[in-house]
Protein backbone atom coordinates (compact mmCIF):
# COMPACT_ATOMS: atom_id res chain seq x y z
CA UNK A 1 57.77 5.58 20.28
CA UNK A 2 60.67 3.29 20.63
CA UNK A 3 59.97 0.96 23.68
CA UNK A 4 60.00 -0.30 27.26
CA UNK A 5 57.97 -3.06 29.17
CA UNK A 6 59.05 -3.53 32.63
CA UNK A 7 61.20 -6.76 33.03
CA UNK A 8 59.76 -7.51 29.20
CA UNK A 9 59.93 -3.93 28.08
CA UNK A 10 59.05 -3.02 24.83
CA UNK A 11 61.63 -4.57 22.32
CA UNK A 12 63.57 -7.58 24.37
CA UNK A 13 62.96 -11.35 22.88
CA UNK A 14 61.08 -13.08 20.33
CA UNK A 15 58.47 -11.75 17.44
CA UNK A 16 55.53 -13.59 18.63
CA UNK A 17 55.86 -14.83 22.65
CA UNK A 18 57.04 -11.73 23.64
CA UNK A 19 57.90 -7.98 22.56
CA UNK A 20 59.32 -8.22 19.43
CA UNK A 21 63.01 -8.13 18.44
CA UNK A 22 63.82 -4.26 17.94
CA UNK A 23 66.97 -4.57 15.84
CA UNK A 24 64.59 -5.39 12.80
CA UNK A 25 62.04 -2.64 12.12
CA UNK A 26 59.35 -4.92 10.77
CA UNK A 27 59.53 -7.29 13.99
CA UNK A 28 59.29 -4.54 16.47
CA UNK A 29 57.65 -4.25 19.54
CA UNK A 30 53.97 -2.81 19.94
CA UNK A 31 54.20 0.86 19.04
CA UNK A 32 57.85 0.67 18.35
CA UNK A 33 59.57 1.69 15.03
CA UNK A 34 63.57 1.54 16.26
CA UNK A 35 65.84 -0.73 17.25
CA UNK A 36 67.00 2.00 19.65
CA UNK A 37 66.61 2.16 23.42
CA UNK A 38 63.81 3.42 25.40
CA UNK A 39 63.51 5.01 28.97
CA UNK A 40 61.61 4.30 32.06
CA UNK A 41 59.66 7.79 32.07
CA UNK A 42 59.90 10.40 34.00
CA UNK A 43 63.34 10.16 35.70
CA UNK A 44 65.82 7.43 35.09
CA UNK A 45 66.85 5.93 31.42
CA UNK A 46 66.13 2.31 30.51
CA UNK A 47 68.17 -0.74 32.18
CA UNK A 48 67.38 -3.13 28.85
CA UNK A 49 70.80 -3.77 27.16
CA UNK A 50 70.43 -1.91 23.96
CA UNK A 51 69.72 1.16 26.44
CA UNK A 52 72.09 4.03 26.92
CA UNK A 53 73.75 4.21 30.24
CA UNK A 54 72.50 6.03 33.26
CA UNK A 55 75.37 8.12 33.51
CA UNK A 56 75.82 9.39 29.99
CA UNK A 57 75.19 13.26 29.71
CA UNK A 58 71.91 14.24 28.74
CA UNK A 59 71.17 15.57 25.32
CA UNK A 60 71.52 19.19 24.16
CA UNK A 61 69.15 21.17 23.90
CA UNK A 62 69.30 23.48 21.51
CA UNK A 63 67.09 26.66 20.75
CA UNK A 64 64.25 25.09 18.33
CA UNK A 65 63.64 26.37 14.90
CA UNK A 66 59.92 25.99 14.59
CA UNK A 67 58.03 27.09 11.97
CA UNK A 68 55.44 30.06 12.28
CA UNK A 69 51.81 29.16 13.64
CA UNK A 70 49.69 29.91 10.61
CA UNK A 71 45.80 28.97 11.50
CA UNK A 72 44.83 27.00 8.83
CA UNK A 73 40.40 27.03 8.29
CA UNK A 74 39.13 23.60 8.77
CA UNK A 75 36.90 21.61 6.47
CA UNK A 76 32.76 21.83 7.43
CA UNK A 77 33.34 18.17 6.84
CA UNK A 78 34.36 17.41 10.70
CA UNK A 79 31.61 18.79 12.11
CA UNK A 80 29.82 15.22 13.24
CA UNK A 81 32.48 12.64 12.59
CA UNK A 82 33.36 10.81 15.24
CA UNK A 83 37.65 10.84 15.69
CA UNK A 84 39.43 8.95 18.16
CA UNK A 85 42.70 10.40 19.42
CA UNK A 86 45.07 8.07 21.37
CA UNK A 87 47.79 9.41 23.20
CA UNK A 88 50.58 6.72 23.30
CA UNK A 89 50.97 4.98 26.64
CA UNK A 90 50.40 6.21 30.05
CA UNK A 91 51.88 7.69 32.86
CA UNK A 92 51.19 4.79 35.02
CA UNK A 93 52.57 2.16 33.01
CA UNK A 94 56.04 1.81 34.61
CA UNK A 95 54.60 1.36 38.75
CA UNK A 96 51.90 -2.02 36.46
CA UNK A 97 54.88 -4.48 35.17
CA UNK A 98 52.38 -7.17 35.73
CA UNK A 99 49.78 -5.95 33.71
CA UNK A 100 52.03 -4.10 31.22
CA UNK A 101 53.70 -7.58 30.20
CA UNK A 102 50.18 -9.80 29.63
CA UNK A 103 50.68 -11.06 26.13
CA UNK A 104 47.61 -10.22 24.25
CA UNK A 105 46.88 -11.30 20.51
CA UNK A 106 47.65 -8.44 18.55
CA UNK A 107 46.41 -10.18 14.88
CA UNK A 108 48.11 -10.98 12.26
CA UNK A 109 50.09 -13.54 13.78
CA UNK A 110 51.48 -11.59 16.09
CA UNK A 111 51.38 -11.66 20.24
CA UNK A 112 53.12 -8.93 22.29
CA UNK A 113 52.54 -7.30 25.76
CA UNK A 114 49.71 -5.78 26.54
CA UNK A 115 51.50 -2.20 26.14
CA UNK A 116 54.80 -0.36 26.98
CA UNK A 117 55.81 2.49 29.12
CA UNK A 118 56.78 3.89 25.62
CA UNK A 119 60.63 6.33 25.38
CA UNK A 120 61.54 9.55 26.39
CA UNK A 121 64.43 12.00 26.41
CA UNK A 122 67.73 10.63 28.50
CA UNK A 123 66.92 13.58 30.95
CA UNK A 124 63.28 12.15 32.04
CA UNK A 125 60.74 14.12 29.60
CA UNK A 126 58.38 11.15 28.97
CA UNK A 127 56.61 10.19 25.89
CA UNK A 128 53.67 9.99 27.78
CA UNK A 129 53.37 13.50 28.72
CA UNK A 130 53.96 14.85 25.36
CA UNK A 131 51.57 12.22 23.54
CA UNK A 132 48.94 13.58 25.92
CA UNK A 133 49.53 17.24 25.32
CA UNK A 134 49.05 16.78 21.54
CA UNK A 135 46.27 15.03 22.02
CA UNK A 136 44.32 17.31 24.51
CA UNK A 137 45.11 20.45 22.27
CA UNK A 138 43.75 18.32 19.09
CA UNK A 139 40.79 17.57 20.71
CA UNK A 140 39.80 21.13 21.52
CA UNK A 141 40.77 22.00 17.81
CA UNK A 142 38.63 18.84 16.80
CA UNK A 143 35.68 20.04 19.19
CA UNK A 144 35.56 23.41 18.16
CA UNK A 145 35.29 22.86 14.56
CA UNK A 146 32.28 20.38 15.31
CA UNK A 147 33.75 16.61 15.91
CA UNK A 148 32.66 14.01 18.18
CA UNK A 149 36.18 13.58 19.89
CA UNK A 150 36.68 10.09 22.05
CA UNK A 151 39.86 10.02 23.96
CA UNK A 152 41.65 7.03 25.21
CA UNK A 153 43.01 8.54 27.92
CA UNK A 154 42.28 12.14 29.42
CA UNK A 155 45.26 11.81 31.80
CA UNK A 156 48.68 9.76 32.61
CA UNK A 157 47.42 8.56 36.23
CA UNK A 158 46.79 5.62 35.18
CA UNK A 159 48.21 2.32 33.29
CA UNK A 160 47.54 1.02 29.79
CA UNK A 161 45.20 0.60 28.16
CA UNK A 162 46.34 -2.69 26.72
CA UNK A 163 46.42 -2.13 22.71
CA UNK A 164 43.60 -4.32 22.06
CA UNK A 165 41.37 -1.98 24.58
CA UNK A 166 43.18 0.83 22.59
CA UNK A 167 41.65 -0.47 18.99
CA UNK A 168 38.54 -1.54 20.68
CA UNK A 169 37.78 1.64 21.79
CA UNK A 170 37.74 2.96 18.32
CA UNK A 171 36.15 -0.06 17.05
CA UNK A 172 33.06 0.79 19.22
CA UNK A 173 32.91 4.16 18.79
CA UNK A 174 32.26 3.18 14.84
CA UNK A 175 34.98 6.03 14.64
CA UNK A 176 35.69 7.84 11.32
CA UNK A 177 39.01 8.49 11.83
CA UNK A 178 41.71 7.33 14.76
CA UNK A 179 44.93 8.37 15.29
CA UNK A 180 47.41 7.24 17.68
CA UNK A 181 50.09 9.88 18.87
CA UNK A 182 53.55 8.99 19.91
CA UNK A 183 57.23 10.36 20.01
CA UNK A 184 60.46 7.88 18.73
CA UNK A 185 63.74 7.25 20.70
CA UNK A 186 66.10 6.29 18.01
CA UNK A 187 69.77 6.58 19.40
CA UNK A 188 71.25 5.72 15.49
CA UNK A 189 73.52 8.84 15.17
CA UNK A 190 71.92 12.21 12.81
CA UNK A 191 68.50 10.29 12.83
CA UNK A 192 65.60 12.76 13.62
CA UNK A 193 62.19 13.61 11.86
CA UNK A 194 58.87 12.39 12.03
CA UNK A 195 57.39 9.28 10.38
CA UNK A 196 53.55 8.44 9.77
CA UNK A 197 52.87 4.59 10.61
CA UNK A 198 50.13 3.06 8.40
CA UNK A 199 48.33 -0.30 8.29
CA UNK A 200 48.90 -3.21 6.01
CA UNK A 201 45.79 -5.29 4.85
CA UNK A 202 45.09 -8.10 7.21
CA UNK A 203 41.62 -10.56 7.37
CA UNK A 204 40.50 -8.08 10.54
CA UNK A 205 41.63 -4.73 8.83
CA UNK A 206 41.16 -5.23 5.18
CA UNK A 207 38.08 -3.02 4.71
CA UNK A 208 39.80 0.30 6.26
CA UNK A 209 43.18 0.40 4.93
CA UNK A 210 42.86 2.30 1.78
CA UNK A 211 41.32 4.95 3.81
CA UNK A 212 43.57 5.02 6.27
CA UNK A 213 46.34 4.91 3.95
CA UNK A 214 45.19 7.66 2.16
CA UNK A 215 44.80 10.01 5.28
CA UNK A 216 48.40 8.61 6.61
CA UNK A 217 49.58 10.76 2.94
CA UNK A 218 47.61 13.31 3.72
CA UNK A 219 48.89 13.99 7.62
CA UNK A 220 53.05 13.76 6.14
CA UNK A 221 51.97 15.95 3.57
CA UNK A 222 50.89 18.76 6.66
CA UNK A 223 53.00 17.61 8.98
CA UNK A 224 56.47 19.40 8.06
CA UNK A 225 54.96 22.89 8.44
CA UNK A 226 55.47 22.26 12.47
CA UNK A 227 59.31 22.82 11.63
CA UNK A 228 59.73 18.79 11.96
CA UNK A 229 61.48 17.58 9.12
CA UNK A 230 60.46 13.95 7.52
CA UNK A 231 62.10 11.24 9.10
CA UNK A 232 65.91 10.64 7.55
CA UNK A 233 65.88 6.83 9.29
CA UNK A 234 62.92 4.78 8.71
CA UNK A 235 59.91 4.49 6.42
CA UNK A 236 59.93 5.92 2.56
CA UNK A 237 59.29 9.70 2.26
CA UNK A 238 57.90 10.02 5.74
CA UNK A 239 55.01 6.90 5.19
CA UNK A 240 56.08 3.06 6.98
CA UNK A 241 53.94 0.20 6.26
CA UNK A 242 53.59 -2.07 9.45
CA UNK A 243 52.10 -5.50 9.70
CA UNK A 244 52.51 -5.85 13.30
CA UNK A 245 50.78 -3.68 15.47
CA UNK A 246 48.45 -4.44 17.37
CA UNK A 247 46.40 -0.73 17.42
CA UNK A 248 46.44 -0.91 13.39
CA UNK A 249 46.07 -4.99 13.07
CA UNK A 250 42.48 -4.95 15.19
CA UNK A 251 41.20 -1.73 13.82
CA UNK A 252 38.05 -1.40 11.98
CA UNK A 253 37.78 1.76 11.98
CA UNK A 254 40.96 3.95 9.71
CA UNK A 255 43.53 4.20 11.94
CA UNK A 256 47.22 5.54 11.76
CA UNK A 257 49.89 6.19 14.48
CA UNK A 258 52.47 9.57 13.84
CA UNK A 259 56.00 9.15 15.50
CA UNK A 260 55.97 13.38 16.21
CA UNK A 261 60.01 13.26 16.17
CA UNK A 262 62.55 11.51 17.65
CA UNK A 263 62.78 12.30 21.13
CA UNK A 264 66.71 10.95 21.24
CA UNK A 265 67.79 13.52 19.00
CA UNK A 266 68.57 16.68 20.60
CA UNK A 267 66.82 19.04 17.73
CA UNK A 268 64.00 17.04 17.86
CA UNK A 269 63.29 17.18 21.55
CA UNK A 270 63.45 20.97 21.85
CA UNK A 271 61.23 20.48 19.38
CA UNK A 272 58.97 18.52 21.01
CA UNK A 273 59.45 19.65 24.68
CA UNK A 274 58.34 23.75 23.25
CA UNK A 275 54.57 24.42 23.21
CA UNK A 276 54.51 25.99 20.30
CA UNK A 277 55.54 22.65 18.40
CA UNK A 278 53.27 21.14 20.42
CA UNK A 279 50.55 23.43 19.51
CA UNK A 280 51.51 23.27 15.40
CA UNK A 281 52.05 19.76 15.85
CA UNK A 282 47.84 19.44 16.90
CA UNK A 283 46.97 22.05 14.24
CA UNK A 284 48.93 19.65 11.62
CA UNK A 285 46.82 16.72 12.05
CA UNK A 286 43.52 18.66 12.38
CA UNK A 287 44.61 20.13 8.98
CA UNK A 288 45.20 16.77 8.24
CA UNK A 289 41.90 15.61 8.89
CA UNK A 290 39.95 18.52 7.46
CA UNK A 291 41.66 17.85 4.18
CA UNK A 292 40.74 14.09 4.61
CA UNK A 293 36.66 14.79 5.15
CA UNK A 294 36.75 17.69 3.05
């Protein structure tokens, strides 16, 4: 989920009047965990400074090693909970620069652009577009075991939301559980794996972090049966702490975001690109979720 904002994208400038400085982890930009570079999804690589060149060969791909699809029963406990499932950013995001780059107050302190056209591999397979496929096949997982699912966006034709809109919509749906989905583009050499992002205590927050904490344990411990291994480049044992994001900060509801992989490393994204990662990668965080109501 490393990012872009048009002409402010994702990670260039200050902490607090603009994206956040992505060379330090804990001052990153909205959604961002990297101090790598992102791309303009779906077809040409980012033009920000940290970014790798247009002309550098795309990554390998090589034949992913993904772990056997094993249906795992869910917990009774979802039927009638509400869960929110946000698929990181939108397909519309890069063609919106003005709206894209609004600051909004993102709490804690904290002011950054109203949302990113997030990373993607250096051969144009958007975050976006994965995000959303997750998503959609959690939902019908989520559905069929008996869950109220609210999705912040059914498609990528469009731009945004902004992250407030994207914790307000969880907010309002007095949501039991949220979850924002994203992928990582790290370009730090050997770094792959996925990393759950979870939210520290602030005065809008407070009441919802244990819980949230507690299921952001519970989704790394069910995550590595997808074949993704836990993240060898940020966080502690696959958990990270952040203070400044917006779609955790302004949550009421328990909320965590899961960086899927790193979409920069070339085991990760044919990984990430299959559909049967895809697939396990849904069926982990329903698992996930049945373990946390059950």
């Amino acid at each position: 989920m490393s990012l872009l904002v048009v002409a402010l994208i994702g990670g260039c400038g200050s902490s607090t009047s603009t994206a956040a400085d992505r060379s330090d982890p804990a001052l990153a930009s909205e959604e961002s965990t990297t101090s790598s570079s992102s791309m303009t999804p779906p077809t040409a690589p980012s033009t920000s400074s940290d970014a790798v060149p247009a002309t550098e060969s795309p990554t390998a791909a090589p034949t992913p090693t993904i772990a056997p699809h094993l249906p795992r029963p869910l917990s009774p406990g979802l039927a009638g909970k509400v869960i929110v499932i946000d698929a990181g950013h939108d397909g519309g995001n890069a063609s919106h620069p003005a709206e894209i780059n609004q600051l909004v107050d993102a709490g804690n302190g904290v002011t950054k652009a109203c949302d990113t056209t997030g990373t993607g591999s250096f051969d144009g397979y958007p975050e976006y577009a994965f995000t959303l496929s997750v998503a959609q096949q959690l939902a019908g997982t989520l559905r069929a075991a008996g869950a109220q699912v609210v999705m912040v966006r059914e498609d990528s034709s469009g731009w945004g939301p902004c992250i407030t809109e994207r914790a307000r919509i969880g907010n309002e749906a007095h949501a039991d559980l949220a979850i924002s989905i994203h992928g990582d583009g790290n370009d730090t050499p050997g770094a792959r794996g996925f990393h759950v992002l979870v939210p520290v205590a602030t005065a809008q927050n407070a009441t919802m972090v244990p819980a949230a904490q507690r299921f952001g344990t519970l989704l790394r411990d069910s995550f590595p049966a997808t074949g993704m291994p836990v993240s060898n480049y940020l966080g502690t044992n696959g958990i990270m702490a952040r203070g400044d994001l917006g779609g955790l900060n302004l949550s009421t509801v328990p909320k965590v975001f899961i960086e899927c992989g790193n979409m920069h490393n070339g085991d990760d994204l044919a990984l990430m690109r299959s559909a049967a990662f895809q697939q396990n990668a849904a069926d982990a965080i329903a698992a996930a979720m049945g373990s946390y109501f059950g």
